[in-house]
Protein backbone atom coordinates (compact mmCIF):
# COMPACT_ATOMS: atom_id res chain seq x y z
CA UNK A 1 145.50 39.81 88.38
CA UNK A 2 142.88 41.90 89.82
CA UNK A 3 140.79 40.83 92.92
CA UNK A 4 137.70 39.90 91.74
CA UNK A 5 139.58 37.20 88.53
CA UNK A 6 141.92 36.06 92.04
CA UNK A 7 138.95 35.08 94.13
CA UNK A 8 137.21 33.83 90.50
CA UNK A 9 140.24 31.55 90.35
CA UNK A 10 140.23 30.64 93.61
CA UNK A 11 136.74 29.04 93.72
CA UNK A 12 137.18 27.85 90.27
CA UNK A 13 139.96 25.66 91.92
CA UNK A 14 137.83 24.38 94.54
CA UNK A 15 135.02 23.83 93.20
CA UNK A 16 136.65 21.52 90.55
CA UNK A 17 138.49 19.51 93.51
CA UNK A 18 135.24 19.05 95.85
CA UNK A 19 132.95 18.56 92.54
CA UNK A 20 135.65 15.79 91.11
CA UNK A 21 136.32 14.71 94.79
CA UNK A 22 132.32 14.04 96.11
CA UNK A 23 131.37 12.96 92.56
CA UNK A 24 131.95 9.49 92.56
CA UNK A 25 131.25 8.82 88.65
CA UNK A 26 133.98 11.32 87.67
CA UNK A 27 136.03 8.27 88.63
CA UNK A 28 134.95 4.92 89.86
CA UNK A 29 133.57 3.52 85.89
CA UNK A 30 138.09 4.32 85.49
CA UNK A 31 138.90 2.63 88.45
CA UNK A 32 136.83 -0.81 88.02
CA UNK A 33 136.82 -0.69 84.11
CA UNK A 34 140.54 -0.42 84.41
CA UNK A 35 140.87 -3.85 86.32
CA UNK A 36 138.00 -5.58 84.40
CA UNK A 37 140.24 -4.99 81.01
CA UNK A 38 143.58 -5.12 82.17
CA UNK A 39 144.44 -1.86 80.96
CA UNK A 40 148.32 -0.20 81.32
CA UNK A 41 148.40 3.00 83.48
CA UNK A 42 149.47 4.79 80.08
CA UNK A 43 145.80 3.52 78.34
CA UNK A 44 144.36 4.27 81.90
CA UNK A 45 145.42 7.92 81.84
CA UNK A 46 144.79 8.45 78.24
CA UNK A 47 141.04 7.29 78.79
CA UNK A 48 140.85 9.42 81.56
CA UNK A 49 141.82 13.12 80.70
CA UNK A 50 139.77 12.33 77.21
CA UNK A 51 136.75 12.07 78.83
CA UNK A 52 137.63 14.49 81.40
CA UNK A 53 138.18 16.62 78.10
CA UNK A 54 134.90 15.90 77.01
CA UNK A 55 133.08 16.69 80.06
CA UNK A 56 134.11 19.79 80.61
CA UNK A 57 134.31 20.97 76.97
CA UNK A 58 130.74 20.05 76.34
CA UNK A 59 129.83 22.64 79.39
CA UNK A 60 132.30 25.57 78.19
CA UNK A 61 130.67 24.49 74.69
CA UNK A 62 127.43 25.49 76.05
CA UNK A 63 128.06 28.35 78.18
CA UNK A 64 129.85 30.05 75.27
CA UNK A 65 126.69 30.17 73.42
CA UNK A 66 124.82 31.18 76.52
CA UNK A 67 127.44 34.05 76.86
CA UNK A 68 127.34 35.15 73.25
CA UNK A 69 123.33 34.49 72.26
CA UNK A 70 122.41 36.48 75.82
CA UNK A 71 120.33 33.26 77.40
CA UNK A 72 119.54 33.09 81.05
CA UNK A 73 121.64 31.12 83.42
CA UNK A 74 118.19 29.37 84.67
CA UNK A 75 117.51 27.98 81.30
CA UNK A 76 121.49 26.88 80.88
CA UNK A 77 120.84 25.24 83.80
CA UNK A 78 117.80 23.31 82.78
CA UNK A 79 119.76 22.51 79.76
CA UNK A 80 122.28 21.03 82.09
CA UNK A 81 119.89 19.20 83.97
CA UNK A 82 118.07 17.49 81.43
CA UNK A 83 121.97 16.44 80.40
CA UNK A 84 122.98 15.16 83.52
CA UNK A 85 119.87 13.01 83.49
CA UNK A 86 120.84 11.53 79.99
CA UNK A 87 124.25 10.71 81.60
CA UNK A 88 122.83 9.64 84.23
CA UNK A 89 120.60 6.51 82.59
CA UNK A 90 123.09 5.92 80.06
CA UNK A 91 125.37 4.85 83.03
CA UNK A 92 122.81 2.61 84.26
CA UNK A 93 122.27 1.23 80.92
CA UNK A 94 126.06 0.72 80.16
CA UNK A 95 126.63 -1.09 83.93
CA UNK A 96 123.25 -2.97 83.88
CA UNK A 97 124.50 -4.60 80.11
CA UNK A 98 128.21 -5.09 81.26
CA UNK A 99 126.92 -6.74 84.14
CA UNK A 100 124.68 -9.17 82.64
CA UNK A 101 127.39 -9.55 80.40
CA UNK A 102 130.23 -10.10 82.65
CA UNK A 103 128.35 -12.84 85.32
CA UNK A 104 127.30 -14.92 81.72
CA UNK A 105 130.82 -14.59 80.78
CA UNK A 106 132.11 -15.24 84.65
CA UNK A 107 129.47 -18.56 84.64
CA UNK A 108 130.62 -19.93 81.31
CA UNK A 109 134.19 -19.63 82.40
CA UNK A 110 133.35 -21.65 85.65
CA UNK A 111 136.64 -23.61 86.15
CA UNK A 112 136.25 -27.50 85.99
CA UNK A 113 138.34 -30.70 85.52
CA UNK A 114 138.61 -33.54 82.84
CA UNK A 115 140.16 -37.24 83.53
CA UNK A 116 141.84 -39.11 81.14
CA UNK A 117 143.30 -42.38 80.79
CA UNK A 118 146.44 -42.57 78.69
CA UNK A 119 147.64 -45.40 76.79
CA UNK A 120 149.54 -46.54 79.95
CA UNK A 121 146.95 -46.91 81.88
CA UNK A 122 147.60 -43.90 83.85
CA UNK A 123 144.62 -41.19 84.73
CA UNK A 124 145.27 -37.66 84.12
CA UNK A 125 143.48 -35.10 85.26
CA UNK A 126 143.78 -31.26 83.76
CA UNK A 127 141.52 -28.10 84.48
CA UNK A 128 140.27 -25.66 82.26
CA UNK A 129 137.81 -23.20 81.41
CA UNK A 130 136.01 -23.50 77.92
CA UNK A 131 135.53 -19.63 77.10
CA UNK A 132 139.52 -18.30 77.98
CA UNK A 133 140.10 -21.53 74.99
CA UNK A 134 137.89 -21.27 72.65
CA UNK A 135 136.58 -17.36 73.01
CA UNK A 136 136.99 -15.64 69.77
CA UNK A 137 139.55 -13.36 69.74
CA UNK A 138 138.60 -10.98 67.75
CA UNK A 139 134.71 -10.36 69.52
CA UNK A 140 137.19 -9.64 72.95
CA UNK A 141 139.47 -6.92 71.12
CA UNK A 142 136.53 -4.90 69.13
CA UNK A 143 134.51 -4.96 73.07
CA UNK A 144 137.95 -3.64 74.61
CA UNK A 145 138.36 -0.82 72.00
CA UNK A 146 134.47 0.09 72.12
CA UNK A 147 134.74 0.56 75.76
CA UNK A 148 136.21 3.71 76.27
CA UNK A 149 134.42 5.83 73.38
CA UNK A 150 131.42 4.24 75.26
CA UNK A 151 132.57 6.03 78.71
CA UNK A 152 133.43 9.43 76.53
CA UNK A 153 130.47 9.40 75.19
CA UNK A 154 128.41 9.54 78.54
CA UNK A 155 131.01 12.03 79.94
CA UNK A 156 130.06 14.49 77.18
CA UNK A 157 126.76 14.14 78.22
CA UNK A 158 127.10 14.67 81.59
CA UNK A 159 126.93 18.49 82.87
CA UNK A 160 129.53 20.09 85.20
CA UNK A 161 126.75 21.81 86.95
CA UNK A 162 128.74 24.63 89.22
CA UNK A 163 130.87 25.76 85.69
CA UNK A 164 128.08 27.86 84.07
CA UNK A 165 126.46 29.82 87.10
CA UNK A 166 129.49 29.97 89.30
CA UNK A 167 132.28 30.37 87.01
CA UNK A 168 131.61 31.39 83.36
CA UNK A 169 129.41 33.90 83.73
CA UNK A 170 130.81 35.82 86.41
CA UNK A 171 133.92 35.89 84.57
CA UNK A 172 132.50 36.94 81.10
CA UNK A 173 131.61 40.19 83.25
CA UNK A 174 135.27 40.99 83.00
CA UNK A 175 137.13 39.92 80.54
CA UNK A 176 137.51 37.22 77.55
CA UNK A 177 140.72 36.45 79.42
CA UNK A 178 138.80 35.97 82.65
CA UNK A 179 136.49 33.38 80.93
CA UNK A 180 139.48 31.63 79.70
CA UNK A 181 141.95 31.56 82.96
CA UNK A 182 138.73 30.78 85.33
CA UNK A 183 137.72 27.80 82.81
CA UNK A 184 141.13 26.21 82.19
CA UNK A 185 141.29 26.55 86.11
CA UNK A 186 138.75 24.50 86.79
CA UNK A 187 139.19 22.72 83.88
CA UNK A 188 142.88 21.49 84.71
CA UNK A 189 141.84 20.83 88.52
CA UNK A 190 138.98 18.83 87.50
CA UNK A 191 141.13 16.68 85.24
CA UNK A 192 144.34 16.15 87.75
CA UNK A 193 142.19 15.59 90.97
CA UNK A 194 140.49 12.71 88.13
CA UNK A 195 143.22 11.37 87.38
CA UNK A 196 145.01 11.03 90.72
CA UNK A 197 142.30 9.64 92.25
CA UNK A 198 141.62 6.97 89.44
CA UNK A 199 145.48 5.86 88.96
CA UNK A 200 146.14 5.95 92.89
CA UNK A 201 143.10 3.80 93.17
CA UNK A 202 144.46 1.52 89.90
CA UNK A 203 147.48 0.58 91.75
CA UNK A 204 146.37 -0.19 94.92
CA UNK A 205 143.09 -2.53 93.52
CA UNK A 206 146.18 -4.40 91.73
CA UNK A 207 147.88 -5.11 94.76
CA UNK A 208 144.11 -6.93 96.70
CA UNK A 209 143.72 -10.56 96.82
CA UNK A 210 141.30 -10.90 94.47
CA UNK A 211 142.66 -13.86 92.43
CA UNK A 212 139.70 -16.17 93.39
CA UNK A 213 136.91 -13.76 91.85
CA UNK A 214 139.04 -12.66 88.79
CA UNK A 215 136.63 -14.13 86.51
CA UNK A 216 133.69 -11.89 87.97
CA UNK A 217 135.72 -8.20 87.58
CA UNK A 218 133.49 -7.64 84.57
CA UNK A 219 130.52 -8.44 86.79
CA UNK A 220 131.94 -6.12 89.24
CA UNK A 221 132.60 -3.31 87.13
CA UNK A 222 129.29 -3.27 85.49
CA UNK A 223 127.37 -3.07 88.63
CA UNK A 224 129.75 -0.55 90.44
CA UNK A 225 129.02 1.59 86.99
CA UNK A 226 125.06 1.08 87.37
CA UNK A 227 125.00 1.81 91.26
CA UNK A 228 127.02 5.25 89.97
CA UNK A 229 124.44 6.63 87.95
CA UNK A 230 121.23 4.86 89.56
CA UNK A 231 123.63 7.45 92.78
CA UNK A 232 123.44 10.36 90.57
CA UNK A 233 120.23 9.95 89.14
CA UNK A 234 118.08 8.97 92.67
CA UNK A 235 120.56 10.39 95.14
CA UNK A 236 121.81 13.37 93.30
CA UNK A 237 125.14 12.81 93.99
């Protein structure tokens, strides 16, 4: 490996860490849409390097027809902005929806109690909640299944900005193999740091006391998702 490609790899690797690491959308809509849906660590993971996948395919897409058609990096890069910005609002959009969705589902599942007199004179008391009885099952399955095409969908949208300057072109100076290694570099960092971070997290929201507001974790999740992208998109995080 010659010394330019090592130090190419080198930043490659760190820049997908901090990027994953101080970009809070690369895993947080995981972390709280895992607990809102109940999801196995196996469907968690899955869901997780797919959209990882598709963010970072999407860029590689676009930088390989930068590299080949000649095109500045400045106008790959406004490409890349105007993508992130789509992400962006489409993040807002998705948690602003799931969250009006999830507090009319977490208020119509309200818990409440019934008395009834038996035939013995007796009063009886039970508690229930209307929705987890009489909720169509179906409408709850095709809303779990639609979720995470939803999240890949906005991950293919969204840009990862330091790829394309810092990484592909630099490398396509060398070598088709360069462009390659340095992208499945960052690439597979990207994707692992992801992944850690969203089934590490996983566990350890499984293990809070949260039993008294489990009817709101679709409430939660929604609005942790908006105040992600309304982060990206106002704070440029």
């Amino acid at each position: 490996m010659s010394p330019e490609l090592l130090v190419l790899t080198i930043t490659a690797a760190s820049l997908g860490f901090f990027h994953t690491l101080l970009g809070p959308d690369h895993y947080i809509p995981f972390i709280v849409m895992a607990r809102s849906g109940r999801w196995s660590l196996v469907k968690t993971t899955w869901v997780t390097i797919l959209c990882g996948l598709g963010h970072i395919l999407s860029s590689v897409l676009l930088g390989t027809i930068g590299i080949a058609l000649g095109i500045g990096v400045t106008k790959l890069e406004g490409a890349e902005s105007f993508r992130g910005g789509l992400a962006a609002w489409a993040l807002i959009a998705f948690g602003l929806v799931y969250f009006v969705w999830g507090l009319r589902r977490a208020l119509r599942n309200r818990p409440h109690t019934h008395s009834h007199v038996h035939e013995d004179r007796a009063d009886h008391i039970h508690r229930h909640v209307h929705t987890q009885d009489h909720t169509h099952v179906h409408a709850a399955e095709k809303s779990a299944n639609l979720t995470p095409w939803i999240l890949f969908t906005i991950f293919v949208l969204g840009p990862c900005e330091p790829l394309i300057p810092m990484l592909m072109y630099p490398a396509a100076k060398g070598s088709l193999f360069g462009v390659v290694w340095v992208t499945g570099v960052f690439g597979g960092v990207t994707i692992m740091t992801m992944l850690s971070i969203v089934l590490v997290s996983s566990l350890g929201v499984v293990l809070l006391p949260l039993r008294q507001l489990e009817r709101y974790t679709h409430a939660f999740a929604g609005a942790a998702i908006c105040l992600c992208g309304m982060a990206i998109q106002f704070l440029g995080l």
